[in-house]
N, C-alpha and C. Protein backbone atom coordinates (compact mmCIF):
# COMPACT_ATOMS: atom_id res chain seq x y z
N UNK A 1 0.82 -1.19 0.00
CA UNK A 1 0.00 0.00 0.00
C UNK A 1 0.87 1.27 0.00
N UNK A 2 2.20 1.20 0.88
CA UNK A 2 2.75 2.58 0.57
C UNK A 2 3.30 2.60 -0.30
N UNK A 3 3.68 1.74 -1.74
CA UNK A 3 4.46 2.46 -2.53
C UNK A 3 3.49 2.86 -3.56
N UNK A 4 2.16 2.49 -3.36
CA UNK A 4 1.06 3.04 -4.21
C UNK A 4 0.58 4.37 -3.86
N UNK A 5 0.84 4.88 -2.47
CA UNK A 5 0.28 6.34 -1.74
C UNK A 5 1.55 6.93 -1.80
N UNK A 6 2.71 6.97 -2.44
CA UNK A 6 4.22 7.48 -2.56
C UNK A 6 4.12 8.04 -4.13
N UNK A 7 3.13 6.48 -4.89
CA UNK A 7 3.22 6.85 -6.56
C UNK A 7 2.00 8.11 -6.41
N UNK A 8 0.60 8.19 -5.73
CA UNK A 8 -0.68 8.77 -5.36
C UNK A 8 -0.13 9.79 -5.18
N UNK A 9 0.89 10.34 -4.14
CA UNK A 9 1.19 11.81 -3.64
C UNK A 9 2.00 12.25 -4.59
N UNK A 10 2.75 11.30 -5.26
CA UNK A 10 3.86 12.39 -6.15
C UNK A 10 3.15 12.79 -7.94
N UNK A 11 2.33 11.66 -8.06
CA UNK A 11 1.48 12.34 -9.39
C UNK A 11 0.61 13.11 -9.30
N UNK A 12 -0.24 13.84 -8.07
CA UNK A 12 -0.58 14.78 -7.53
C UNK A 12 -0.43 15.47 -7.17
N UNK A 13 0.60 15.47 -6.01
CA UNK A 13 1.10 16.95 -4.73
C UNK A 13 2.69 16.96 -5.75
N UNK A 14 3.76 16.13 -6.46
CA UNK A 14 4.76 16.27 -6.80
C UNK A 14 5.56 15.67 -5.71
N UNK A 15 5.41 15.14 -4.66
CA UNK A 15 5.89 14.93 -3.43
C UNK A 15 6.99 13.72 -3.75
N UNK A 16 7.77 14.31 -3.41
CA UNK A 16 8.94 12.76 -3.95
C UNK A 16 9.06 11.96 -2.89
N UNK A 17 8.98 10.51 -3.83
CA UNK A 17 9.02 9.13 -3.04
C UNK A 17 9.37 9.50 -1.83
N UNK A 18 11.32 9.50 -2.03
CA UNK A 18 11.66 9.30 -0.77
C UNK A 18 11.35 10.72 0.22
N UNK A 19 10.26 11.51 0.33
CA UNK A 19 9.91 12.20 1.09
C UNK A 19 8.60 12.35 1.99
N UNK A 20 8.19 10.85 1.51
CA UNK A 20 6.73 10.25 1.54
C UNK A 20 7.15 9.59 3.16
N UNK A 21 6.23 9.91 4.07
CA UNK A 21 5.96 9.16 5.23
C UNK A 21 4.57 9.35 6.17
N UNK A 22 4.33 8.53 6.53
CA UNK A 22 3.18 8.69 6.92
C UNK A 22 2.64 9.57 8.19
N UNK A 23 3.24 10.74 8.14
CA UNK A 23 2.96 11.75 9.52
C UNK A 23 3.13 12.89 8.44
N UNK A 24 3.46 12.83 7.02
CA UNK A 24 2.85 14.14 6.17
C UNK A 24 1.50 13.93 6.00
N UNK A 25 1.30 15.47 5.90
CA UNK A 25 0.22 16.30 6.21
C UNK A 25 -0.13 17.60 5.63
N UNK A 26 -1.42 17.77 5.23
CA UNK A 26 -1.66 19.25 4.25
C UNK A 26 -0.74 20.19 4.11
N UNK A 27 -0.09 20.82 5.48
CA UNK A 27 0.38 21.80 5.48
C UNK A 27 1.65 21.43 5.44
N UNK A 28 2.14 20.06 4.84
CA UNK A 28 3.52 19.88 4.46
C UNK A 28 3.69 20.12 2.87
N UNK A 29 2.17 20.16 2.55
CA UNK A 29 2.52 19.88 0.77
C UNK A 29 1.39 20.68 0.34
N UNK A 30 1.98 22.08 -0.20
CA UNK A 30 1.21 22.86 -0.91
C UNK A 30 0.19 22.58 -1.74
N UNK A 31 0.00 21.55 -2.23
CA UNK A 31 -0.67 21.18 -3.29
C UNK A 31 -2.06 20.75 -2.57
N UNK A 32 -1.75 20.02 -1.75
CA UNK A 32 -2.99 19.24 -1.01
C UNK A 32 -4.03 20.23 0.14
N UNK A 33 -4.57 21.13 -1.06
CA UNK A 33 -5.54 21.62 -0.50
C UNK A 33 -6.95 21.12 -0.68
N UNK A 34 -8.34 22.14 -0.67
CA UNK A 34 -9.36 21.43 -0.63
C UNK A 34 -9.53 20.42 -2.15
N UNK A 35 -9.24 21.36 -2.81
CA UNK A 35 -9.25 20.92 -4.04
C UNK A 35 -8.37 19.35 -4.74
N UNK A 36 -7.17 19.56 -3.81
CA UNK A 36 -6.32 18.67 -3.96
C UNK A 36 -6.71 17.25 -3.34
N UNK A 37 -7.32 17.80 -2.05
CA UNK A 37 -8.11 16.90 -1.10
C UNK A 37 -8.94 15.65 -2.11
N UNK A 38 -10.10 16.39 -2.64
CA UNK A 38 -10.93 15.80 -3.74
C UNK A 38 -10.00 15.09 -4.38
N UNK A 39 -8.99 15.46 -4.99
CA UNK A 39 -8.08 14.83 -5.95
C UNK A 39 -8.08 13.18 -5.50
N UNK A 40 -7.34 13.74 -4.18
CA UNK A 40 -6.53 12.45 -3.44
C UNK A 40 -7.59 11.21 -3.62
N UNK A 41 -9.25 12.09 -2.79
CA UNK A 41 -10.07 10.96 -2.95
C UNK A 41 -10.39 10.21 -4.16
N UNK A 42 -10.50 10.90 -5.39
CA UNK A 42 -10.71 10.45 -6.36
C UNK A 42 -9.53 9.05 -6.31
N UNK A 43 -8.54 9.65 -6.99
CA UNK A 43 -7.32 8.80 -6.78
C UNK A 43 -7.50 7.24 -5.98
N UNK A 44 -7.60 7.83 -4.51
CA UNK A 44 -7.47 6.20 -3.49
C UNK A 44 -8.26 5.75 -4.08
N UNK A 45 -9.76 6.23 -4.51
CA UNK A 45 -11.37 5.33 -4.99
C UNK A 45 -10.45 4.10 -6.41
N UNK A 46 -9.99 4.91 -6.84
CA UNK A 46 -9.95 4.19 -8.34
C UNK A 46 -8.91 3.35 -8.12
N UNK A 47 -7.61 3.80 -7.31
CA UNK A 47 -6.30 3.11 -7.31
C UNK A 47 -6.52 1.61 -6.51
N UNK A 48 -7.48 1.75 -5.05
CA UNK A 48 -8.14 0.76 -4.21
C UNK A 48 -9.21 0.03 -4.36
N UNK A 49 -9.68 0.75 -5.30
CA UNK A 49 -11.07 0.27 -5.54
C UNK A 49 -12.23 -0.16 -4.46
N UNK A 50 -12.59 1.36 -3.71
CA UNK A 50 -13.19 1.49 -2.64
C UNK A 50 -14.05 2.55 -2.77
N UNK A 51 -14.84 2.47 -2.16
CA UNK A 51 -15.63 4.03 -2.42
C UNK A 51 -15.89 4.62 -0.66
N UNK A 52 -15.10 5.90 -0.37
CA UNK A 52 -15.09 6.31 0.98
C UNK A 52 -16.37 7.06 1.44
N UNK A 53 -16.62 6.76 2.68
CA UNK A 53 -17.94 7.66 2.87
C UNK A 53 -17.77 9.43 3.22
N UNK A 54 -18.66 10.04 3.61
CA UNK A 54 -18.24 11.26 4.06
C UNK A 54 -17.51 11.85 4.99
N UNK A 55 -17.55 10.81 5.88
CA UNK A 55 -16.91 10.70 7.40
C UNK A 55 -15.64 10.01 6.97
N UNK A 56 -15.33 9.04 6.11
CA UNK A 56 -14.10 8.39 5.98
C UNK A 56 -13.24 9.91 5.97
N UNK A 57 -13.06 9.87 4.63
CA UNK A 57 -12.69 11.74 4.07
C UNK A 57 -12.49 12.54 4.66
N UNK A 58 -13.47 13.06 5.62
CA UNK A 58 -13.22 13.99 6.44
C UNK A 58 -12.00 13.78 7.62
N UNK A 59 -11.58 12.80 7.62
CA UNK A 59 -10.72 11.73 8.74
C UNK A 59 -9.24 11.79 8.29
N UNK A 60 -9.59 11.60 6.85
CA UNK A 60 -8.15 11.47 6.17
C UNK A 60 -7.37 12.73 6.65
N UNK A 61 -6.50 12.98 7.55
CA UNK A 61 -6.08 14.77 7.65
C UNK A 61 -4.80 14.57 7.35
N UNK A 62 -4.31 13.45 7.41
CA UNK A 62 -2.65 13.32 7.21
C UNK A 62 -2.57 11.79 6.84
N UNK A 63 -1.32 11.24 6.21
CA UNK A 63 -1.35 9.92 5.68
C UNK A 63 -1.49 8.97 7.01
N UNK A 64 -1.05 9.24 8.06
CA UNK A 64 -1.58 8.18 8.88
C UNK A 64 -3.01 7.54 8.90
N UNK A 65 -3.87 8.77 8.72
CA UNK A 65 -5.64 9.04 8.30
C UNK A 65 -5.93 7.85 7.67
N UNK A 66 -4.75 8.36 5.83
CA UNK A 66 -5.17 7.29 4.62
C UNK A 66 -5.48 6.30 4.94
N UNK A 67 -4.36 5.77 5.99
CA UNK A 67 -3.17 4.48 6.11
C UNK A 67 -4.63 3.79 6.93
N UNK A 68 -5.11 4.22 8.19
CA UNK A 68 -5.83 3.78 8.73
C UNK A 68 -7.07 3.69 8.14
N UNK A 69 -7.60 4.35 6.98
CA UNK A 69 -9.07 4.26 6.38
C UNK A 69 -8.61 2.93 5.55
N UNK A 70 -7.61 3.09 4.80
CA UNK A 70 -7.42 1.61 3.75
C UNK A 70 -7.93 0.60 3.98
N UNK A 71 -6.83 0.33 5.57
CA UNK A 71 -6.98 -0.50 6.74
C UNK A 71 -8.30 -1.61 6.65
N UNK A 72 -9.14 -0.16 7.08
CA UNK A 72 -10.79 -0.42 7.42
C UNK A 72 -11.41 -0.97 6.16
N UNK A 73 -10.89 -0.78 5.41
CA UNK A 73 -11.42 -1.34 4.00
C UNK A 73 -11.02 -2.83 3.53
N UNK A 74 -9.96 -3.03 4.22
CA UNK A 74 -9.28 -4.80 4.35
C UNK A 74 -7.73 -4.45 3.22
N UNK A 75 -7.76 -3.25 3.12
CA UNK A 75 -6.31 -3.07 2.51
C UNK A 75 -5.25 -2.89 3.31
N UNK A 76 -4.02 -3.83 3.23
CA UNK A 76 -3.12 -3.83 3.73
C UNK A 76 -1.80 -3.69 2.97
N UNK A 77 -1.80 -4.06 1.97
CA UNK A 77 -0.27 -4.01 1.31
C UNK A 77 -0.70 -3.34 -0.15
């Protein structure tokens, strides 16, 4: 799962691999604003093939968020 949310952040936010860890967070990466937000979701939906609820989303605030919504979804690797 993280080298798919490493490929997710850097074809979106530009965020390079090795700068990817899971305690970044909006205000580490310019890009990931509201708009960007949407992005991301789009993205996990299609890349996981999950569809998040409103409350998932709102949760996501930093990749630990992601890491733990995946989780809940039975994604692990």
């Amino acid at each position: 799962m993280i080298p798919k949310l490493a490929r997710i952040f850097f074809e979106l936010f530009q965020l390079p691999p090795v700068d990817f860890n899971d305690k970044i967070n909006p205000d580490q990466v310019p890009k990931w604003d509201s708009i960007g937000h949407m992005q991301l979701v789009a993205a996990l939906e299609k890349e996981f093939d999950i569809k998040l609820s409103v409350s998932e989303i709102m949760e996501m605030m930093d990749v630990e968020g992601i890491i733990s919504t995946l989780q809940k979804h039975g994604i692990t690797e």
